[in-house]
N, C-alpha and C. Protein backbone atom coordinates (compact mmCIF):
# COMPACT_ATOMS: atom_id res chain seq x y z
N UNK A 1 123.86 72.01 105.37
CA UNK A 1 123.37 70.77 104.77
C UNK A 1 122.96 71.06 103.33
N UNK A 2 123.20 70.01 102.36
CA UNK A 2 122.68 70.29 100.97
C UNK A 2 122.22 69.07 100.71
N UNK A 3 120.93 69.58 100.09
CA UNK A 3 120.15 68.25 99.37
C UNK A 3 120.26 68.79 97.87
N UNK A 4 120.28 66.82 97.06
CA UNK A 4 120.29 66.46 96.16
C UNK A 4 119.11 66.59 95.26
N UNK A 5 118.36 67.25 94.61
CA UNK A 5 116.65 66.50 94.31
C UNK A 5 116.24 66.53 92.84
N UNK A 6 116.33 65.29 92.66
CA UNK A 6 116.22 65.14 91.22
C UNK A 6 114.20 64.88 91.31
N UNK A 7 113.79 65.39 89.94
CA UNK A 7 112.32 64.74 89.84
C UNK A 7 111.77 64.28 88.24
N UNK A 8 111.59 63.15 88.41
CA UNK A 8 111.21 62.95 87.41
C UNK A 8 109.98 62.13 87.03
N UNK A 9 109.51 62.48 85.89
CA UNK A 9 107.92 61.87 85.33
C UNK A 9 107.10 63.23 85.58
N UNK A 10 107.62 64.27 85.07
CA UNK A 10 106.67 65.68 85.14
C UNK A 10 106.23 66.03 83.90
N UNK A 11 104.95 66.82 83.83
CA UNK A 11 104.51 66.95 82.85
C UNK A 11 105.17 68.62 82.81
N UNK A 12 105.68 69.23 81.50
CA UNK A 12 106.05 70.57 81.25
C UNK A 12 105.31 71.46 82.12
N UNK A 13 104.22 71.39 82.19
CA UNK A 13 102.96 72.62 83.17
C UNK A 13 103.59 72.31 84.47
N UNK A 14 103.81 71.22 85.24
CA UNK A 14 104.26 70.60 86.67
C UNK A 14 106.15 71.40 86.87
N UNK A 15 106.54 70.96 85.51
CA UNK A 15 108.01 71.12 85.83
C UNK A 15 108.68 72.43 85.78
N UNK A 16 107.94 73.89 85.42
CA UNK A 16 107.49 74.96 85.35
C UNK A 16 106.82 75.54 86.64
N UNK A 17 106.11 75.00 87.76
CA UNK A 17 105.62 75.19 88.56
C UNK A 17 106.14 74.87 89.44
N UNK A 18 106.89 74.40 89.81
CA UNK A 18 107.91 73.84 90.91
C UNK A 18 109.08 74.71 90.54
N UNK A 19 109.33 74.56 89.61
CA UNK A 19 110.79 75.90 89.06
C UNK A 19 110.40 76.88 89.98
N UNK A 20 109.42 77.57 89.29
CA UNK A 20 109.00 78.75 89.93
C UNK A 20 108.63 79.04 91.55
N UNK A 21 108.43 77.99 91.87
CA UNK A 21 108.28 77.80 93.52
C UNK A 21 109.42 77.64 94.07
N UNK A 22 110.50 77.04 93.39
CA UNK A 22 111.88 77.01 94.00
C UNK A 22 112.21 78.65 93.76
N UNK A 23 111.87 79.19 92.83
CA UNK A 23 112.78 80.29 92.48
C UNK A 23 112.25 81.28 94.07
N UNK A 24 110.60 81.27 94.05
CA UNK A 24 110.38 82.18 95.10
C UNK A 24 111.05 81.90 96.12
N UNK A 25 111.33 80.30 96.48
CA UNK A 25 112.10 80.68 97.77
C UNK A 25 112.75 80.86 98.04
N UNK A 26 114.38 80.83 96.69
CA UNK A 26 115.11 81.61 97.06
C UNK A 26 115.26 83.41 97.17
N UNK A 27 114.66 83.91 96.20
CA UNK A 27 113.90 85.08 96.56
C UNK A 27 113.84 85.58 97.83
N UNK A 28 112.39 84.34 98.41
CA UNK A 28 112.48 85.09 99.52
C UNK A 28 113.50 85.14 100.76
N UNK A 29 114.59 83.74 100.67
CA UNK A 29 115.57 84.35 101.40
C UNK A 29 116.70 85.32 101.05
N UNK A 30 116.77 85.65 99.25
CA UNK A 30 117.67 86.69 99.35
C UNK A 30 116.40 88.06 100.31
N UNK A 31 115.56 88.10 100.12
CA UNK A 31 115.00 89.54 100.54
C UNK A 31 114.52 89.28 101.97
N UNK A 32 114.93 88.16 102.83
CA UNK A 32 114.78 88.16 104.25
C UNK A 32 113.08 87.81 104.29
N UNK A 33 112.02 87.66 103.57
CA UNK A 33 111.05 87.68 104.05
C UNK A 33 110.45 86.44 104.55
N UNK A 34 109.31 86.00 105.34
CA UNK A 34 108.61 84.94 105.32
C UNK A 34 107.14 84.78 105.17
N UNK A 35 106.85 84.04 104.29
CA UNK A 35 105.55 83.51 103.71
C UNK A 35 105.34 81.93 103.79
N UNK A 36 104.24 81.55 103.86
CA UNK A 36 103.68 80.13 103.27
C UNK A 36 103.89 79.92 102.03
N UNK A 37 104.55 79.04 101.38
CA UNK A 37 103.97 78.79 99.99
C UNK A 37 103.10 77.49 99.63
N UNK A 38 103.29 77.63 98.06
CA UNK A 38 102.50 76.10 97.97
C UNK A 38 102.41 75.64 96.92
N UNK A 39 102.29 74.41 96.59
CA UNK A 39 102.50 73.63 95.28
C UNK A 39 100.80 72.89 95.42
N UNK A 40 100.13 72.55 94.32
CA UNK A 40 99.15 71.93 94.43
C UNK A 40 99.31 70.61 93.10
N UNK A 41 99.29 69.49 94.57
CA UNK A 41 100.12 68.48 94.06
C UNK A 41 98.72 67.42 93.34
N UNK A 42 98.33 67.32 92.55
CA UNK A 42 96.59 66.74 91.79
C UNK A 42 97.29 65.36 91.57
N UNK A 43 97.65 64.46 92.66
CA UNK A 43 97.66 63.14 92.69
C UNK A 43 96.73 62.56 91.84
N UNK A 44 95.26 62.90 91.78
CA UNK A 44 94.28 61.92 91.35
C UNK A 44 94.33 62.44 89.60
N UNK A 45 95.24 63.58 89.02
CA UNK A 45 94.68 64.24 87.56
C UNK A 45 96.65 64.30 87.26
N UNK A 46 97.44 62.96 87.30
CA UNK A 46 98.40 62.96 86.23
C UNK A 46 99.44 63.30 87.35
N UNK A 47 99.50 64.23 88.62
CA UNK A 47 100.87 63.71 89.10
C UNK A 47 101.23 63.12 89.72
N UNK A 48 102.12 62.44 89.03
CA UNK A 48 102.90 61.00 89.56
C UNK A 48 104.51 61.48 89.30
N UNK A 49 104.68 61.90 90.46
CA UNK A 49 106.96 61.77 90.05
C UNK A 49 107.40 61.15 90.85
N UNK A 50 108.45 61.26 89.80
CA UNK A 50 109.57 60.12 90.64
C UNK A 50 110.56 60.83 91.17
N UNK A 51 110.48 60.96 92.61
CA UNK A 51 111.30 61.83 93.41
C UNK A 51 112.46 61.40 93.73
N UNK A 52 113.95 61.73 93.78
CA UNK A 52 115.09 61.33 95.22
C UNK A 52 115.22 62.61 95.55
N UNK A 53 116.16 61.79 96.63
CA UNK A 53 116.79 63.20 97.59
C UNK A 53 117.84 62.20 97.84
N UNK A 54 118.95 62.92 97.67
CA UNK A 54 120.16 62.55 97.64
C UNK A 54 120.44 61.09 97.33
N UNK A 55 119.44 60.95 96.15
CA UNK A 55 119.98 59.29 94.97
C UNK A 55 118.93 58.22 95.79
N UNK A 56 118.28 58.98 96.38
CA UNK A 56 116.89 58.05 97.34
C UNK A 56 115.79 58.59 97.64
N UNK A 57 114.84 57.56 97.67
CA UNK A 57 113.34 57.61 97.75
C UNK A 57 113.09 58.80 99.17
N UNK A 58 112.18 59.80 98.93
CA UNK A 58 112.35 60.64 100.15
C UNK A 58 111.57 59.85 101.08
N UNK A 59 112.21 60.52 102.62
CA UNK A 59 111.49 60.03 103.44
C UNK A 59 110.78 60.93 104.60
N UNK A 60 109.46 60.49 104.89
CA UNK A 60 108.90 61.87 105.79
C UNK A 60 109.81 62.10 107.14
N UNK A 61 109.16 63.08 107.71
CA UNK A 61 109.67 63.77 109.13
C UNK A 61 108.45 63.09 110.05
N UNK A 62 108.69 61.96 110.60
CA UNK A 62 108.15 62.00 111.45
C UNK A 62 107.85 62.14 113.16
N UNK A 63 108.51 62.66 113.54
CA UNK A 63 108.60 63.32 114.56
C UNK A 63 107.15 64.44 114.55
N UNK A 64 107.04 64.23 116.21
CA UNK A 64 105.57 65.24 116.25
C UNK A 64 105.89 66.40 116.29
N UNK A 65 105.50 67.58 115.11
CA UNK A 65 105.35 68.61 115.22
C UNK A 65 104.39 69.18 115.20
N UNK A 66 103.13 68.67 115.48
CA UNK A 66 102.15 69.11 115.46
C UNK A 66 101.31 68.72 114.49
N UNK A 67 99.59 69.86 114.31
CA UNK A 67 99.10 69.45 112.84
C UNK A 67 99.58 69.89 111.80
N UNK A 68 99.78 68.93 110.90
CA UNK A 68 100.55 69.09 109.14
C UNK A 68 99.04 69.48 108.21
N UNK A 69 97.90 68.60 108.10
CA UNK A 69 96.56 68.86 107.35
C UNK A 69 95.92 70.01 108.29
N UNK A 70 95.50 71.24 107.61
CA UNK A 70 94.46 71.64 107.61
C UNK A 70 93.24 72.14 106.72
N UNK A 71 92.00 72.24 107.12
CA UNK A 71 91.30 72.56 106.52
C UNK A 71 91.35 74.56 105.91
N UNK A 72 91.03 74.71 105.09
CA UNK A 72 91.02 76.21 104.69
C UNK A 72 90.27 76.81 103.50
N UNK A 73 90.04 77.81 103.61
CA UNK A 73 89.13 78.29 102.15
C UNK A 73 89.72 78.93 101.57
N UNK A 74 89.30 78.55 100.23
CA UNK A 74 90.25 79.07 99.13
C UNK A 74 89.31 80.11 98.84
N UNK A 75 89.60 81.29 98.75
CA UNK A 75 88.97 82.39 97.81
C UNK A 75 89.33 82.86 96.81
N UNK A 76 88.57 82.87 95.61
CA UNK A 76 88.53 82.89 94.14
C UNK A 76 87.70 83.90 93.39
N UNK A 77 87.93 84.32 92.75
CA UNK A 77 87.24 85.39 92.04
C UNK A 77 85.80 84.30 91.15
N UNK A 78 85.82 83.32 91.26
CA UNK A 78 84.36 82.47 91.25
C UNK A 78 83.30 82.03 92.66
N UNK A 79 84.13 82.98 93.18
CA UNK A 79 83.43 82.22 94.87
C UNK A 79 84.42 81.62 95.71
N UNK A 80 84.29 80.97 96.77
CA UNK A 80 85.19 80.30 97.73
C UNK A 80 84.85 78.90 98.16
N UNK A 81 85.75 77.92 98.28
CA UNK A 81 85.18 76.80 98.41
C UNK A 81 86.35 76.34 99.81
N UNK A 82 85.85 74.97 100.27
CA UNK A 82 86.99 74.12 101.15
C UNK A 82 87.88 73.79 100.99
N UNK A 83 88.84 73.14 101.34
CA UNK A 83 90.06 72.68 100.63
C UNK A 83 90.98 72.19 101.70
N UNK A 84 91.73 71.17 101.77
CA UNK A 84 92.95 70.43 102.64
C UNK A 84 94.09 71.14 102.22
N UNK A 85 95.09 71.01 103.41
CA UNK A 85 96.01 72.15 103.29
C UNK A 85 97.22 71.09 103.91
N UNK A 86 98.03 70.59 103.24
CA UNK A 86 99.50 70.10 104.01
C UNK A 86 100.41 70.75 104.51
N UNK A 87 100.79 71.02 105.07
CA UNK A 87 102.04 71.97 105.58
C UNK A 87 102.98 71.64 106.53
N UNK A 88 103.99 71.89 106.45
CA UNK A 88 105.12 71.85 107.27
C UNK A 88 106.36 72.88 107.64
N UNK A 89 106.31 73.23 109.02
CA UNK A 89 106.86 74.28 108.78
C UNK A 89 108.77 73.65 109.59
N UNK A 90 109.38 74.34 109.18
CA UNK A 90 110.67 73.98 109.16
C UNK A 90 111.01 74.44 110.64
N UNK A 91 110.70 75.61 111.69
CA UNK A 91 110.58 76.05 112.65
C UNK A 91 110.22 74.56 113.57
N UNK A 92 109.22 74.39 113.35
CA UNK A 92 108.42 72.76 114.35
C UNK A 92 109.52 71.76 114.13
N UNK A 93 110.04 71.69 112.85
CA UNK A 93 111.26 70.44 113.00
C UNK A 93 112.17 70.52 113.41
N UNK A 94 112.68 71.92 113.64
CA UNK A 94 113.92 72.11 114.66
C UNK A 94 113.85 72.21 115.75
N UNK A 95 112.63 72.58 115.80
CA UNK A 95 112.23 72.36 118.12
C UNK A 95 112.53 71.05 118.19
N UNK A 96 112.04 70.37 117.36
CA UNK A 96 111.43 68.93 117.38
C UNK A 96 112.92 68.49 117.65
N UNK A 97 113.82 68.13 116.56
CA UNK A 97 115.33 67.77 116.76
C UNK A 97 116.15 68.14 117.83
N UNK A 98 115.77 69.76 118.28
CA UNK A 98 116.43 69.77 119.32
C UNK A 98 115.90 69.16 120.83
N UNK A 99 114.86 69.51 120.68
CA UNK A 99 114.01 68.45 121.88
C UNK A 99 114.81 67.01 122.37
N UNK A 100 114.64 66.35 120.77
CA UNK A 100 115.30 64.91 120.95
C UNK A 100 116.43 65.09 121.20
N UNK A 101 117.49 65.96 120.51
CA UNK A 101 119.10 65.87 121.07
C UNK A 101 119.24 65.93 122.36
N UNK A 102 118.27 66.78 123.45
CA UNK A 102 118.00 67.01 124.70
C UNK A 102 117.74 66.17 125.28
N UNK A 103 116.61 65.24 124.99
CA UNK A 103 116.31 63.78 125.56
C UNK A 103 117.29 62.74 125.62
N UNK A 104 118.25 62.54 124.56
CA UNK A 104 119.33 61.70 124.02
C UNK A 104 120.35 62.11 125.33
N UNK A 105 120.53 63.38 125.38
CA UNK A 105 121.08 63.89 126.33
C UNK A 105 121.42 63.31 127.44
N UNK A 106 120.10 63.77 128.07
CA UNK A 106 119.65 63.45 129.51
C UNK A 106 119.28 61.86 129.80
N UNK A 107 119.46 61.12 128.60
CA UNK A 107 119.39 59.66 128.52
C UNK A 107 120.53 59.22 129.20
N UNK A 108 121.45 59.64 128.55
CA UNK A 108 123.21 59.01 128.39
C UNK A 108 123.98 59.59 129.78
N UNK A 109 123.25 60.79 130.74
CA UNK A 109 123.81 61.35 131.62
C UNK A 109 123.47 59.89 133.09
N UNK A 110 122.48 59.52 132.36
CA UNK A 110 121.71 58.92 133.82
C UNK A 110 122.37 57.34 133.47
């Protein structure tokens, strides 16, 4: 599968930071590894883009994979504070799909 993803309405600091987050992940699949990453998206301090995916408005996964928000502490060389955490892991959406192809399945048999 290949996606399309154009973004636009970024500020240079934003469009630099996402580069670089794309770059790690290909990285990390040339070097086989797996990590979390993360973008810290400051809705309320200027970002606003204008996203597609393949010439359209994206659209979520919603299918249950579980919890996406969690809570977590950030530790900082000023101290550590709280913080909300979005995540999605790509593993949960393929149980998830295959689950349903399974259900679809066993729908159409009966």
């Amino acid at each position: 599968m290949k996606l399309e993803i154009t973004i636009d309405n970024l500020l240079e600091s934003q469009a630099k930071a996402i580069e670089d987050l794309l770059a790690v992940w290909q990285w990390l699949g040339d070097e086989k590894m797996s990590i979390w990453t993360s973008y810290f998206a400051d809705g309320a301090l200027g970002f606003s883009p204008d996203i597609k995916v393949n010439g359209e408005q994206p659209k979520r996964f919603m299918m249950d994979i579980g919890n996406r928000l969690a809570q977590i502490k950030v530790v900082t060389e000023n101290g550590d504070f709280p913080d909300k955490y979005y995540m999605i892991d790509p593993d949960k959406v393929r149980d998830a799909l295959i689950a349903a192809e399974h259900k679809e399945e066993e729908t159409k048999e009966d």
